[in-house]
N, C-alpha and C. Protein backbone atom coordinates (compact mmCIF):
# COMPACT_ATOMS: atom_id res chain seq x y z
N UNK A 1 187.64 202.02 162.04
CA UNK A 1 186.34 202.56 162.40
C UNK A 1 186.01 203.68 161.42
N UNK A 2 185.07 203.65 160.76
CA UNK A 2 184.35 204.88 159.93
C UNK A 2 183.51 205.73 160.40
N UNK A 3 183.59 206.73 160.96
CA UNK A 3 182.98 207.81 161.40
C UNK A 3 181.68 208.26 160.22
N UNK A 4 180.94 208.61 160.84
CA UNK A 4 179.54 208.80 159.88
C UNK A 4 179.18 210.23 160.65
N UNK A 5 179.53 211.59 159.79
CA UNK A 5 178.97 212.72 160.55
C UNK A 5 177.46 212.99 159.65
N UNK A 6 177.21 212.42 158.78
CA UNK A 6 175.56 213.32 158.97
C UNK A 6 174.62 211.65 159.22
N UNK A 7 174.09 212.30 160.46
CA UNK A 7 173.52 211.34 160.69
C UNK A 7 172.39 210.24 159.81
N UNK A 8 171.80 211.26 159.03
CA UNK A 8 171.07 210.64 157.75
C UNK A 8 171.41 209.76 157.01
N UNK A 9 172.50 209.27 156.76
CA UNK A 9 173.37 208.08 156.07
C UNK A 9 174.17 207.28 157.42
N UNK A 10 173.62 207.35 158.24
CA UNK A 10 174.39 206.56 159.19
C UNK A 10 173.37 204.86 159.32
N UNK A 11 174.24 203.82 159.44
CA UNK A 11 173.91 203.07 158.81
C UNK A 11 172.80 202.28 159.96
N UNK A 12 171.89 201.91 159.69
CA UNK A 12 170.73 201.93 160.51
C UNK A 12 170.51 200.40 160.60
N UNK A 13 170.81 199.46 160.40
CA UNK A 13 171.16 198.27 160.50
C UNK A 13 171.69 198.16 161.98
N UNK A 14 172.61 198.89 162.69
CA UNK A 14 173.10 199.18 163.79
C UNK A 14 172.29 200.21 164.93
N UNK A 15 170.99 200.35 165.28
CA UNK A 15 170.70 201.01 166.24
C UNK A 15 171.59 201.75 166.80
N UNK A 16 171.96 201.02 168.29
CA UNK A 16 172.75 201.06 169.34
C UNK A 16 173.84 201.79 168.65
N UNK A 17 174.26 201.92 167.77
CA UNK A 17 175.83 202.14 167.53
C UNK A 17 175.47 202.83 166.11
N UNK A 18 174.86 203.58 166.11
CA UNK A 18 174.18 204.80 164.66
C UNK A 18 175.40 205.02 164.15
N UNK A 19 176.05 205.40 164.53
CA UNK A 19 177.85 206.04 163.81
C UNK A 19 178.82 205.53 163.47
N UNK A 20 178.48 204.26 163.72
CA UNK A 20 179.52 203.38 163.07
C UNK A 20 179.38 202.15 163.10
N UNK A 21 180.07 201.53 161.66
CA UNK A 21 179.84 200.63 161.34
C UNK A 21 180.14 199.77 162.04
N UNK A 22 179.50 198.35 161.80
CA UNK A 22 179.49 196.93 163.03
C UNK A 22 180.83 196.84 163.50
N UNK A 23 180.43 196.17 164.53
CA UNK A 23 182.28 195.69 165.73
C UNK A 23 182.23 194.27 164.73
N UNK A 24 183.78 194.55 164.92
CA UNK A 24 183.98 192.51 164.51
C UNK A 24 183.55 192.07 165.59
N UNK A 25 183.69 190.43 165.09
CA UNK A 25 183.33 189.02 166.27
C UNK A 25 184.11 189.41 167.56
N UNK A 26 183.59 189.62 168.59
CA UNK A 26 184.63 189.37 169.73
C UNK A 26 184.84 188.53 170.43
N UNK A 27 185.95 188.25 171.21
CA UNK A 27 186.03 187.10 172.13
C UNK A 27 186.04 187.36 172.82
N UNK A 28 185.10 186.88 173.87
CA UNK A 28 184.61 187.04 175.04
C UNK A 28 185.15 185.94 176.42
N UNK A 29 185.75 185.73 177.73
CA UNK A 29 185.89 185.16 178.67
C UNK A 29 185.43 184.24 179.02
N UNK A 30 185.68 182.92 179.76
CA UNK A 30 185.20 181.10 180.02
C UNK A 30 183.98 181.39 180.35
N UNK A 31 183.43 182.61 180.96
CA UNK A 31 182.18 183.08 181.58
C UNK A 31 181.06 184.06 180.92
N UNK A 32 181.77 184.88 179.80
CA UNK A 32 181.12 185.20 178.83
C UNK A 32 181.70 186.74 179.25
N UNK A 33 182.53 186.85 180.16
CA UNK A 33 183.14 188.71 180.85
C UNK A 33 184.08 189.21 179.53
N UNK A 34 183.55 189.97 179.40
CA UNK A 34 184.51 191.30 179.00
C UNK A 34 186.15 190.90 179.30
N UNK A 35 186.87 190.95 178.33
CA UNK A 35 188.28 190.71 178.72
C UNK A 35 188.94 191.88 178.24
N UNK A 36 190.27 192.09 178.56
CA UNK A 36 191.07 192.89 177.30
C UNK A 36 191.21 192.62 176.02
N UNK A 37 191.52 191.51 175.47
CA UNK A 37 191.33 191.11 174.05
C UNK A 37 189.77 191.52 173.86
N UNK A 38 188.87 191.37 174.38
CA UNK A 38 187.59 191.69 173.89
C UNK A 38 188.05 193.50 173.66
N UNK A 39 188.06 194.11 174.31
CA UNK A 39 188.38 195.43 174.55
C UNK A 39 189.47 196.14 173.19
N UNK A 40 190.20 194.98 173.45
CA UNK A 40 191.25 195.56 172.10
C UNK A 40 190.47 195.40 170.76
N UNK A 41 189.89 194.41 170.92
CA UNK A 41 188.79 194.27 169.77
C UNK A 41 187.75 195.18 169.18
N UNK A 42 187.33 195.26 169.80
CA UNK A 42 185.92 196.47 169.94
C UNK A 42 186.44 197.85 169.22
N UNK A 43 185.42 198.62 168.66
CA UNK A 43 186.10 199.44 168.05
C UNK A 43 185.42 200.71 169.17
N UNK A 44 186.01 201.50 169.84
CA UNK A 44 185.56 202.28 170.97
C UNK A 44 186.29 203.05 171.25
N UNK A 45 185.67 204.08 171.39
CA UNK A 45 186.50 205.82 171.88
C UNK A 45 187.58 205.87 173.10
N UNK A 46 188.37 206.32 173.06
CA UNK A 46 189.28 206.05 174.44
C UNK A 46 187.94 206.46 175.25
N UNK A 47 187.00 206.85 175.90
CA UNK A 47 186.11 206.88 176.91
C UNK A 47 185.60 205.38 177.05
N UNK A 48 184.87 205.14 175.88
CA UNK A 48 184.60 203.92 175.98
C UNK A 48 185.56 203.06 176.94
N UNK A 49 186.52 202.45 176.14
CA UNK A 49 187.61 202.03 176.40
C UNK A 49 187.92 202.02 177.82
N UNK A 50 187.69 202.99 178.40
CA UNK A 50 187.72 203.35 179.85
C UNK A 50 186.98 202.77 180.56
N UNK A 51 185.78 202.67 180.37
CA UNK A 51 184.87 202.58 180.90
C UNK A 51 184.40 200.65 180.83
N UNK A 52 185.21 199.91 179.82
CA UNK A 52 184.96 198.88 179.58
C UNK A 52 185.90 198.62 180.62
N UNK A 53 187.17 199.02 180.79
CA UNK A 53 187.74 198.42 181.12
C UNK A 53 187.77 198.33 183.09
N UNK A 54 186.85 199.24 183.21
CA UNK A 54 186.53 199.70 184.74
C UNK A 54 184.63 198.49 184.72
N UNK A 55 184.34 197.91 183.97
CA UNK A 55 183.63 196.96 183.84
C UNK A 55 184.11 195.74 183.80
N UNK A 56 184.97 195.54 183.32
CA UNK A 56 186.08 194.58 184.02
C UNK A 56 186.00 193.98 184.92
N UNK A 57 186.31 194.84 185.81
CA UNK A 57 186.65 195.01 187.28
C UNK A 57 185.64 194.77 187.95
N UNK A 58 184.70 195.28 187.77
CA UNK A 58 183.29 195.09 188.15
C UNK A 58 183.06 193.58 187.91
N UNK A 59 182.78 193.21 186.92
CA UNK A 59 182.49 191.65 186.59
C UNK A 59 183.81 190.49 187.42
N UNK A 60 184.44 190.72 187.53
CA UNK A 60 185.92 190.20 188.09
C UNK A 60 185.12 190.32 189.70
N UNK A 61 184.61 191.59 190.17
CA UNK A 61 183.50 191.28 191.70
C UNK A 61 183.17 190.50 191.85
N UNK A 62 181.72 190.72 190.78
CA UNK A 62 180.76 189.97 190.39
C UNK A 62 180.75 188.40 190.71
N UNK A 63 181.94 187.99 189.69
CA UNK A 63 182.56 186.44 190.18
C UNK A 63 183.17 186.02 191.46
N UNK A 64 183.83 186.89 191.53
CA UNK A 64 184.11 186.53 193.13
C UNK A 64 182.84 186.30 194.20
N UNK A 65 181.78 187.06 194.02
CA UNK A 65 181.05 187.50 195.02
C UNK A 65 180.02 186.15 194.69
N UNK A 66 179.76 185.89 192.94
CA UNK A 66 178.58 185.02 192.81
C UNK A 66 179.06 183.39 193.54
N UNK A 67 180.58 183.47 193.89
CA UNK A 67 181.16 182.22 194.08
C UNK A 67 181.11 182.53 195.76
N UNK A 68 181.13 183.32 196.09
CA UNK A 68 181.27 183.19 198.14
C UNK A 68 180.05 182.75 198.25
N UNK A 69 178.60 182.96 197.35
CA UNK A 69 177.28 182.45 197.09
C UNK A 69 176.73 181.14 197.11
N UNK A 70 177.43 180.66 197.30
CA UNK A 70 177.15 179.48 197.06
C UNK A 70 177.47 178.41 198.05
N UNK A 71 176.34 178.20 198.80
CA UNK A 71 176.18 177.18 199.73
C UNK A 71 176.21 178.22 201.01
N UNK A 72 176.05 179.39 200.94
CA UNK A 72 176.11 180.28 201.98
C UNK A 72 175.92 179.54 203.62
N UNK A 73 177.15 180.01 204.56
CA UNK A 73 176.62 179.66 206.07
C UNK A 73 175.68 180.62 206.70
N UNK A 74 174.77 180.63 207.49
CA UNK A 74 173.98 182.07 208.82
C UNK A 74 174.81 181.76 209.94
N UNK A 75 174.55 182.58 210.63
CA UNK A 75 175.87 183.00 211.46
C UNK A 75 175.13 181.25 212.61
N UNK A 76 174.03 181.11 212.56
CA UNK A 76 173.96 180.09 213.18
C UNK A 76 174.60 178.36 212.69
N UNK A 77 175.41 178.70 211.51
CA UNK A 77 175.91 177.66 211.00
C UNK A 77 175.31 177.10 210.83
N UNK A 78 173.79 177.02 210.12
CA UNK A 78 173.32 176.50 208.95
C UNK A 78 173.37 176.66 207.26
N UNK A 79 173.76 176.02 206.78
CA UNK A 79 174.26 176.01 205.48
C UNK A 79 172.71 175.90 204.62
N UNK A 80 172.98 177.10 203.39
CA UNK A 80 171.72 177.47 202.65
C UNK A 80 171.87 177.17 201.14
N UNK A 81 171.27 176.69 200.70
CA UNK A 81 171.53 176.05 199.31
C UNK A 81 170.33 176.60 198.27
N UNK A 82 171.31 177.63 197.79
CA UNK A 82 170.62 178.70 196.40
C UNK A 82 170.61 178.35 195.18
N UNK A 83 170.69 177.02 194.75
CA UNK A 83 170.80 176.52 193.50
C UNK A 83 169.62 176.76 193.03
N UNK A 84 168.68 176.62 193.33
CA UNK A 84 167.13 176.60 192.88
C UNK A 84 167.07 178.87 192.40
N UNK A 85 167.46 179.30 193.24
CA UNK A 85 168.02 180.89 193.19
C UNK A 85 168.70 181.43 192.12
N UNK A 86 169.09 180.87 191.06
CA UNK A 86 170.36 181.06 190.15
C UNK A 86 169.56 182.71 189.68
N UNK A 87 168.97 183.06 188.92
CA UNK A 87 168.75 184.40 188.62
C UNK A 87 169.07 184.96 189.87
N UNK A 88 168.05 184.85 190.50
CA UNK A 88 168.38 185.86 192.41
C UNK A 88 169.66 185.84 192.73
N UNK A 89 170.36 184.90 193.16
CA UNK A 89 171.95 185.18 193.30
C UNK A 89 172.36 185.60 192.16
N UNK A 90 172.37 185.93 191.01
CA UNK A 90 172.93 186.53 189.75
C UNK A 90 172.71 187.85 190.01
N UNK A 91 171.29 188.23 190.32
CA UNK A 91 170.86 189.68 190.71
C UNK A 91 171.80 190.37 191.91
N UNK A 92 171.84 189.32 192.89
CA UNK A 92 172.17 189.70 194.33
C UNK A 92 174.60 190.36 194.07
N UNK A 93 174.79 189.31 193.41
CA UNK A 93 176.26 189.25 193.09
C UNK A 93 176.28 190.61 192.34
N UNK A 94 175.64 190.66 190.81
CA UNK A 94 175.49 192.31 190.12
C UNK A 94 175.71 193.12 190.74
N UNK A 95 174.65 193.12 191.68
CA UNK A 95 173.92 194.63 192.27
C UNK A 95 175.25 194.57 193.45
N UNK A 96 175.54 193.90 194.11
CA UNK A 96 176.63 194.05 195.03
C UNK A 96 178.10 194.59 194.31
N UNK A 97 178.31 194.09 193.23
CA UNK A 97 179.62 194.21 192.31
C UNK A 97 179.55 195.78 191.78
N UNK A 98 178.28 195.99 191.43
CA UNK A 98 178.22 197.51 190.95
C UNK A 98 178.08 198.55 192.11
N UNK A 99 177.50 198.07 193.71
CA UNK A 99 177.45 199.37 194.38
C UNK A 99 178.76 198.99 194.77
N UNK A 100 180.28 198.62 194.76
CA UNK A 100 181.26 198.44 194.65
C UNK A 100 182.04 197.29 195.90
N UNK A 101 181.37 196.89 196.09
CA UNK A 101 181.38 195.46 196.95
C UNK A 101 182.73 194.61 196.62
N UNK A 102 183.79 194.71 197.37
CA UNK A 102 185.14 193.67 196.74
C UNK A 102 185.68 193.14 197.88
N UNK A 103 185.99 191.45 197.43
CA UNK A 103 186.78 191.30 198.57
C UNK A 103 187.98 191.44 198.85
N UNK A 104 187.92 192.29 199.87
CA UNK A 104 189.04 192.90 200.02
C UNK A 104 190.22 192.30 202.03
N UNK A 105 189.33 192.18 202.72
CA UNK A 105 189.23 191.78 203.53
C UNK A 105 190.00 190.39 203.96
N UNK A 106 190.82 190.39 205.50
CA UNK A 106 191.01 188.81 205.50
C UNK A 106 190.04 187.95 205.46
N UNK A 107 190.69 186.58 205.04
CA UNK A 107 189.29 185.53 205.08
C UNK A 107 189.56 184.55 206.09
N UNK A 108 188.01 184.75 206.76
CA UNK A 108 188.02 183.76 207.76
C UNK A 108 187.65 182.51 207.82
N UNK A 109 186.92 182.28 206.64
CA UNK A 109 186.16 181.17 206.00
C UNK A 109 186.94 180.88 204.75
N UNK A 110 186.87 179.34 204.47
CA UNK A 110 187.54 178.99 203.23
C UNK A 110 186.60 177.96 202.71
N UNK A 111 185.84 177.34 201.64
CA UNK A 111 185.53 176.46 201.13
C UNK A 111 186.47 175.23 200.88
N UNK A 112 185.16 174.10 201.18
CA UNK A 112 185.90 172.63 201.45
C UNK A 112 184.58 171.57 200.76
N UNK A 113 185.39 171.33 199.77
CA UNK A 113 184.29 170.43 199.32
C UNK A 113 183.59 169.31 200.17
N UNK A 114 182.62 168.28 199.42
CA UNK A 114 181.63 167.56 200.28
C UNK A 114 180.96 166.77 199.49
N UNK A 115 181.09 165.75 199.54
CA UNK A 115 180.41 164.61 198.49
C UNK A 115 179.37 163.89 199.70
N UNK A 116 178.17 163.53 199.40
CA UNK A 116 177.71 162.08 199.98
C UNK A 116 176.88 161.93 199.52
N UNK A 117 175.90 160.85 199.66
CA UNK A 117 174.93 160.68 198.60
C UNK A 117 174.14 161.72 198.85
N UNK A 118 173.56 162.01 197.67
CA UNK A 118 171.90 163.00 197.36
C UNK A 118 172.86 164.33 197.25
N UNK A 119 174.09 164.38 197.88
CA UNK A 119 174.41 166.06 197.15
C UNK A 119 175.24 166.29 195.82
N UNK A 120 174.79 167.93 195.65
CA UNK A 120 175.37 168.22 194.56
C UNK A 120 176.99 168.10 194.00
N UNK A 121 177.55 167.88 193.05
CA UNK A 121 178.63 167.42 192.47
C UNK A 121 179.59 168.44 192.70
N UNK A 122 179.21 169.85 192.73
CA UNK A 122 179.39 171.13 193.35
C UNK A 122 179.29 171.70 195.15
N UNK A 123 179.05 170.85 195.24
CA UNK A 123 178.68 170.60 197.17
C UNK A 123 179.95 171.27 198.26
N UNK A 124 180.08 172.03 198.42
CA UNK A 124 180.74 172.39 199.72
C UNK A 124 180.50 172.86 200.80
N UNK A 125 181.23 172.78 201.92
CA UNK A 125 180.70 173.82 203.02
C UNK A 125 181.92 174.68 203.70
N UNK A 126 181.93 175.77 203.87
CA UNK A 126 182.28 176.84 204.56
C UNK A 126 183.28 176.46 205.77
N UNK A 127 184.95 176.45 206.17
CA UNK A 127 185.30 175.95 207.36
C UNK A 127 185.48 177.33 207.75
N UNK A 128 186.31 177.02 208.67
CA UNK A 128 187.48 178.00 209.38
C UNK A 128 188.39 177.73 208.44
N UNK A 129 189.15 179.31 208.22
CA UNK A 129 190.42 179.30 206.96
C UNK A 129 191.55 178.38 208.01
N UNK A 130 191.59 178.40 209.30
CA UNK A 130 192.92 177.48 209.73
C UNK A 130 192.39 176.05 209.99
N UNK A 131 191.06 175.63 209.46
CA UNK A 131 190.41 174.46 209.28
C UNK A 131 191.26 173.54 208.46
N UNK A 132 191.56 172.11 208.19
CA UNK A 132 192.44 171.12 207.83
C UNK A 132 191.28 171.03 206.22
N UNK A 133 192.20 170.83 205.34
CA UNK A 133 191.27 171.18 203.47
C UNK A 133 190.34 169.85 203.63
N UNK A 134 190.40 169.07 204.24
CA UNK A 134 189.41 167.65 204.31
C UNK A 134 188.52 167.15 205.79
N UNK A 135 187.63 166.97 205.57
CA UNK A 135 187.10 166.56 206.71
C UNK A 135 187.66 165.38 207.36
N UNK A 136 188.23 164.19 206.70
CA UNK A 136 189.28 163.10 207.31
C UNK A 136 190.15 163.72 207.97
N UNK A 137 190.92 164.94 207.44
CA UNK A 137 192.45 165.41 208.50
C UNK A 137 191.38 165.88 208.95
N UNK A 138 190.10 166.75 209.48
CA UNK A 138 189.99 167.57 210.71
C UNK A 138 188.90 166.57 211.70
N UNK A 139 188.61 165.50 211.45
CA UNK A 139 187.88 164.91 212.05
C UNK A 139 188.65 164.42 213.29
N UNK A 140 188.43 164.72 214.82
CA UNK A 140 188.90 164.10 215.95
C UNK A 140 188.56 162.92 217.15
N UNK A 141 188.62 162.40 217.47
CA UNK A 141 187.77 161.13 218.18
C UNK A 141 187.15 161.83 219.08
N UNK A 142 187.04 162.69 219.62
CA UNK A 142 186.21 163.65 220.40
C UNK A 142 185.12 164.48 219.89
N UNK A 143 185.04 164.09 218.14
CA UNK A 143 183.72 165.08 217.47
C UNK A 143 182.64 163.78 217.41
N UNK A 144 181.51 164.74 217.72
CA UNK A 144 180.48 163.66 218.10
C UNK A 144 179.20 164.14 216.69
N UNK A 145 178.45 163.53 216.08
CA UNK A 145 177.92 163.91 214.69
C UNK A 145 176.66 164.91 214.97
N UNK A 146 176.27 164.92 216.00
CA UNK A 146 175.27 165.34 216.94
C UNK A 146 175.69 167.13 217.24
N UNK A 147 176.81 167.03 217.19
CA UNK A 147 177.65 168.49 217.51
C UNK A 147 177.36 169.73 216.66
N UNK A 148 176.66 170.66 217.01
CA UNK A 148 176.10 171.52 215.91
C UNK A 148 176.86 172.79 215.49
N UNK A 149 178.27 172.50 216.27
CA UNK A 149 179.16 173.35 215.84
C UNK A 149 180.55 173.04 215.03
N UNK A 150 179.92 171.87 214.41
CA UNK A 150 181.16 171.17 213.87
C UNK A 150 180.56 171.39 212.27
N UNK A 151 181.32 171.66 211.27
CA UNK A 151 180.80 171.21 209.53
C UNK A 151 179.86 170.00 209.47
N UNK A 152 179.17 170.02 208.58
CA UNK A 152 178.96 168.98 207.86
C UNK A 152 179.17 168.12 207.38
N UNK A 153 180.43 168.01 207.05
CA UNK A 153 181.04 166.92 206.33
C UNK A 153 181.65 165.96 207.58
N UNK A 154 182.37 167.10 208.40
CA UNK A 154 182.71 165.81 209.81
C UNK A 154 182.03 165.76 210.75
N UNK A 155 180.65 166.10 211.01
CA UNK A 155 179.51 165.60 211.53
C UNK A 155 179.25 164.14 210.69
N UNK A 156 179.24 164.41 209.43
CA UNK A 156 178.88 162.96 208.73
C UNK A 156 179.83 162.14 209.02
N UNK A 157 180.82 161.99 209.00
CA UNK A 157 181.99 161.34 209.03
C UNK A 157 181.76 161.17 210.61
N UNK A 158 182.05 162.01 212.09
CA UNK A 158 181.64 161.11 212.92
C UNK A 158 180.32 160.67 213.24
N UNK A 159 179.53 160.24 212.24
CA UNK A 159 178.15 159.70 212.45
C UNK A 159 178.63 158.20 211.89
N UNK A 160 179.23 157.99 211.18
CA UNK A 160 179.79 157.09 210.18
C UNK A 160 180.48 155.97 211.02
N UNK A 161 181.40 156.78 211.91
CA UNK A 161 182.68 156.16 212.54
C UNK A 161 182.01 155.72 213.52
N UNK A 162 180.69 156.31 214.50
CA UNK A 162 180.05 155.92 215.32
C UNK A 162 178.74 154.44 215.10
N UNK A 163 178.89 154.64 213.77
CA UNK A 163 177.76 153.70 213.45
C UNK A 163 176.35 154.23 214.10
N UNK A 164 176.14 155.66 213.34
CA UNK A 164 174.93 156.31 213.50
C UNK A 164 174.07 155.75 212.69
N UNK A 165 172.78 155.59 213.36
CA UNK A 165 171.75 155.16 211.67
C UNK A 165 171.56 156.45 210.79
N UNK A 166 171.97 155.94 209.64
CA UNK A 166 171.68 156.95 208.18
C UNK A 166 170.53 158.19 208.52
N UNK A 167 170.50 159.63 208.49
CA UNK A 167 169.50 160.31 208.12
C UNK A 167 168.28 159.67 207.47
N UNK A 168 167.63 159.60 208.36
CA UNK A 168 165.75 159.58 207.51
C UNK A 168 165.64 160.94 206.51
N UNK A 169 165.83 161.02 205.31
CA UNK A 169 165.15 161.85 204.04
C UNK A 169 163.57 161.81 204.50
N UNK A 170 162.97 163.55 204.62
CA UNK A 170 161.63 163.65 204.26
C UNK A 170 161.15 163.04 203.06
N UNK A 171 159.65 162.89 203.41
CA UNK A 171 159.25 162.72 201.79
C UNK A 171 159.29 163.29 200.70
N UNK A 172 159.61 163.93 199.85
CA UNK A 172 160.02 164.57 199.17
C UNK A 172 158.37 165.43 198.28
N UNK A 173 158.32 166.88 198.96
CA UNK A 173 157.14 167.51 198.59
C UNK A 173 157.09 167.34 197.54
N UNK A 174 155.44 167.06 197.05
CA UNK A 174 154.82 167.81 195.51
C UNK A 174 153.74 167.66 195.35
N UNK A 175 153.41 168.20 194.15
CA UNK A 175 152.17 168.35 193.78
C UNK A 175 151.76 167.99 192.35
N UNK A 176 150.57 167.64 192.22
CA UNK A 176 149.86 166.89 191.35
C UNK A 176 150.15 168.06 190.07
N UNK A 177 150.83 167.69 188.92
CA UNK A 177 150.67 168.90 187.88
C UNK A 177 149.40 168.92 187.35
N UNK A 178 148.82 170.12 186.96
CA UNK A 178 147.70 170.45 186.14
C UNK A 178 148.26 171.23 185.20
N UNK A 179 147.98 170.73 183.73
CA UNK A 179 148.57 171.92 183.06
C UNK A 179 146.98 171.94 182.15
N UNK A 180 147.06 173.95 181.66
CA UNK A 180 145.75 174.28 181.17
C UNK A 180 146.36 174.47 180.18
N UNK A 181 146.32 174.66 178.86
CA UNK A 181 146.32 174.65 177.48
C UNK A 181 145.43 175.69 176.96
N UNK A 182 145.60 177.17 176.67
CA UNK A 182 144.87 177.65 175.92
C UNK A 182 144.92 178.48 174.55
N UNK A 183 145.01 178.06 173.21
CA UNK A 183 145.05 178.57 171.92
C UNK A 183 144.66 179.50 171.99
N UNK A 184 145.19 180.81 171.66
CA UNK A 184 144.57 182.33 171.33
C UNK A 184 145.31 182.82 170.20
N UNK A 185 144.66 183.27 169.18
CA UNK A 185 145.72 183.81 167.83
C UNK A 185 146.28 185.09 168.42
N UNK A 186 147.48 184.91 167.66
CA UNK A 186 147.84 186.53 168.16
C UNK A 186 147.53 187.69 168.01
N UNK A 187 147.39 188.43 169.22
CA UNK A 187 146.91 189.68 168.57
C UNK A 187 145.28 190.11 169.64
N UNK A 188 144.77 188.74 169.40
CA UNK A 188 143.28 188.45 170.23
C UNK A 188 143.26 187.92 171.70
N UNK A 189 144.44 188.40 172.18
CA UNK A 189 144.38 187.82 173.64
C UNK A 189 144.05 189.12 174.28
């Protein structure tokens, strides 16, 4: 790192970072987080340094929290699907990770995947953590598909076993696109 004390020759190519010259390439995490190798990389003041590394931690929330997000239950055990949300739950996970939000807590809920037609490839729903990891082991000849306190997945499954008729799909809303087109040079809008 080259220290630049008069600021007048400090190399201005670099805004953000007036005093010294560029960081190498860093490598950054499967998710794009801050790692330690990124950290060792970086050329940064032991404060810095500190402070990256307490960002870390934060982002390490972050993930945890953007992942309990997903497919959220209400306490009425309806399952909510935020895919269409991706900024908003990005916002919602942040802002929770930074006012210092961790799970820390036992868990009472565990995720259990869920395939059937029309859902996502990513699809799960929320059990009880002493819930069986598949809806086949927790399904019982006494669950009826109708039962609104049972998952989803073995509601489907005893709808299946019962020879329920298939869910009727709504029609699927929309609307006629209109798109307006208007040329303005720049500058003249």
């Amino acid at each position: 790192m080259m220290e630049v004390s008069d600021a007048s020759v400090a190399n201005t190519e670099f805004p953000g970072n007036r005093k010294r010259e560029a960081n190498p390439e860093l490598t950054f995490g499967q998710w794009g987080e801050l790692t330690e190798e990124t950290i060792q990389q970086a050329i940064l003041t032991d404060e810095e340094r500190e402070r990256a590394r307490e960002m870390v931690r934060v982002q390490a929330a972050y993930l945890q929290i953007l992942d309990c997000l997903s497919y959220p239950v209400d306490p009425d055990g309806h399952v909510h699907d935020l895919n269409m949300l991706g900024p908003t739950k990005i916002a919602i996970a942040w802002t929770l990770a930074l006012v210092g939000f961790r799970l820390s807590g036992p868990q009472h809920i565990k995720k259990r995947g869920f395939t059937a037609p029309g859902c996502y490839e990513n699809a799960h729903t929320w059990v009880d953590a002493r819930e069986a990891d598949t809806a086949e082991e927790a399904l019982r000849p006494t669950d009826k598909a109708d039962d609104p306190h049972l998952p989803p997945d073995t509601r489907r499954l005893a709808a299946i076993r019962d020879g329920a008729a298939p869910m009727e799909m709504p029609a699927a809303w929309h609307t006629e696109l209109n798109v307006i087109t208007t040329n303005v040079p720049r500058g003249q809008a």
